[in-house]
Protein backbone atom coordinates (compact mmCIF):
# COMPACT_ATOMS: atom_id res chain seq x y z
CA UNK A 1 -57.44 -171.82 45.12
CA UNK A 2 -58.33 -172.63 41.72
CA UNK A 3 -57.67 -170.21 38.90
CA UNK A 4 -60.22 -168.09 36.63
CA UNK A 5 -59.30 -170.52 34.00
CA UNK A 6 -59.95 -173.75 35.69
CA UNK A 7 -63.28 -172.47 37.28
CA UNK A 8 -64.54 -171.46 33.54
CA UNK A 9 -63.98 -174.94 32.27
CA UNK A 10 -65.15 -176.72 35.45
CA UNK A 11 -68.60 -174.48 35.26
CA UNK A 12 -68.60 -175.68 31.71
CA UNK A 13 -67.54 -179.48 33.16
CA UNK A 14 -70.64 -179.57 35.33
CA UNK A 15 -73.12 -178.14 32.34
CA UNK A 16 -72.10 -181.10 30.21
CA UNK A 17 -72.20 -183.58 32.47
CA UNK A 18 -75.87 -182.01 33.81
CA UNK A 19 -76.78 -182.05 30.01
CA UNK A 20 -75.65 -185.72 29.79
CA UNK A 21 -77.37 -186.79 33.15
CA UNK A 22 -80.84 -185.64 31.73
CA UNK A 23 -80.14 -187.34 28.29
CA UNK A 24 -79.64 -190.82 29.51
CA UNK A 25 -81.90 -190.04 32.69
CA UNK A 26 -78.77 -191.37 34.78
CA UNK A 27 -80.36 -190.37 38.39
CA UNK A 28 -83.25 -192.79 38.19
CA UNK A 29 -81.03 -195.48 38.02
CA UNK A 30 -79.36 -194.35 41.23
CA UNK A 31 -79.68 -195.86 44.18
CA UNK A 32 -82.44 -194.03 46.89
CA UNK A 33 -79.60 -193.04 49.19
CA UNK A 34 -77.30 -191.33 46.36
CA UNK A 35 -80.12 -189.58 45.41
CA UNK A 36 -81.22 -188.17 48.31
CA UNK A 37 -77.56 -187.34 48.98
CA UNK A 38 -77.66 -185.24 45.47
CA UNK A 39 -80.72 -183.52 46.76
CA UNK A 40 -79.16 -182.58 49.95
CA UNK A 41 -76.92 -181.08 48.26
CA UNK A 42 -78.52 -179.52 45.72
CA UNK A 43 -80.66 -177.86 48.72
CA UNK A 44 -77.52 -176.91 50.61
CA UNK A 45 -76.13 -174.68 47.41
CA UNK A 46 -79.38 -173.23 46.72
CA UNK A 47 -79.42 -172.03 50.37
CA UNK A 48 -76.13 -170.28 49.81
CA UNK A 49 -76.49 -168.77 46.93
CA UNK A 50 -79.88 -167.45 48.62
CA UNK A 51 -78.35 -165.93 51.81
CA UNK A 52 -75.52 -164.29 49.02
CA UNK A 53 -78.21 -162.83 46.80
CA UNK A 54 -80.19 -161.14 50.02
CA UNK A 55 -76.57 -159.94 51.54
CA UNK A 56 -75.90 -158.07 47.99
CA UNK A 57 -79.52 -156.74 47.96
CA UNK A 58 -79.68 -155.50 51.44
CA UNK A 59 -76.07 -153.94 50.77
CA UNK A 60 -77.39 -152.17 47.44
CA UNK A 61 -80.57 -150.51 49.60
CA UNK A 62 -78.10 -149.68 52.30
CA UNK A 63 -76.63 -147.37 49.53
CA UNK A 64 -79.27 -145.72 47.88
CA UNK A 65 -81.69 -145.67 50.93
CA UNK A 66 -82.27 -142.33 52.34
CA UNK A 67 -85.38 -142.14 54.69
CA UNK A 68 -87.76 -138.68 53.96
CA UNK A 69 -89.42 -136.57 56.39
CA UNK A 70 -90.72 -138.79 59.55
CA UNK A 71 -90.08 -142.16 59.12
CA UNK A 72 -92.72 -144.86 61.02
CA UNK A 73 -92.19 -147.46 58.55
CA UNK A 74 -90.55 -149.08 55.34
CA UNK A 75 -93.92 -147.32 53.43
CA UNK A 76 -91.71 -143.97 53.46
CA UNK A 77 -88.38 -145.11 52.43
CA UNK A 78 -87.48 -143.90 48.92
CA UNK A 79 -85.02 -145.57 46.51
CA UNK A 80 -82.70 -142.40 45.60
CA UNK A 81 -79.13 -142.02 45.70
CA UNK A 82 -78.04 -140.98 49.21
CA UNK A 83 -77.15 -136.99 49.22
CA UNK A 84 -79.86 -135.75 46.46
């Protein structure tokens, strides 16, 4: 596994080289199939970092979700620290 270090500069790796990519317009002159494999994958990280972001949301209600008096639907669920 790669260190704190090394995943600081490759984040920064990656900015530069997006930065770079848009300067000199670089995926235009790539060939339809590279492209579309870039977009695939593109779509594929997106998707993850989705189905992260919902997990840590749904974990964070799960928390500080306390249902009052009789519950039918979401309508009556109140955002408060559990125990108040």
């Amino acid at each position: 596994m790669a260190t704190q270090k090394q995943r600081r500069a490759a984040r920064r790796n990656i900015k530069k080289a997006a930065r770079a990519a848009r300067r000199k317009q670089t995926l235009k002159k790539l060939p339809k199939k590279t492209r579309i494999a870039l977009g695939k994958q593109a779509a594929k990280v997106a998707k993850r970092r989705r189905r992260y972001s919902i997990l840590y949301l749904n974990l964070s209600r799960a928390n500080y979700t306390e249902p009052i008096g009789n519950v039918q639907g979401d309508s009556e669920l109140q955002l408060r620290p559990a125990g108040l």
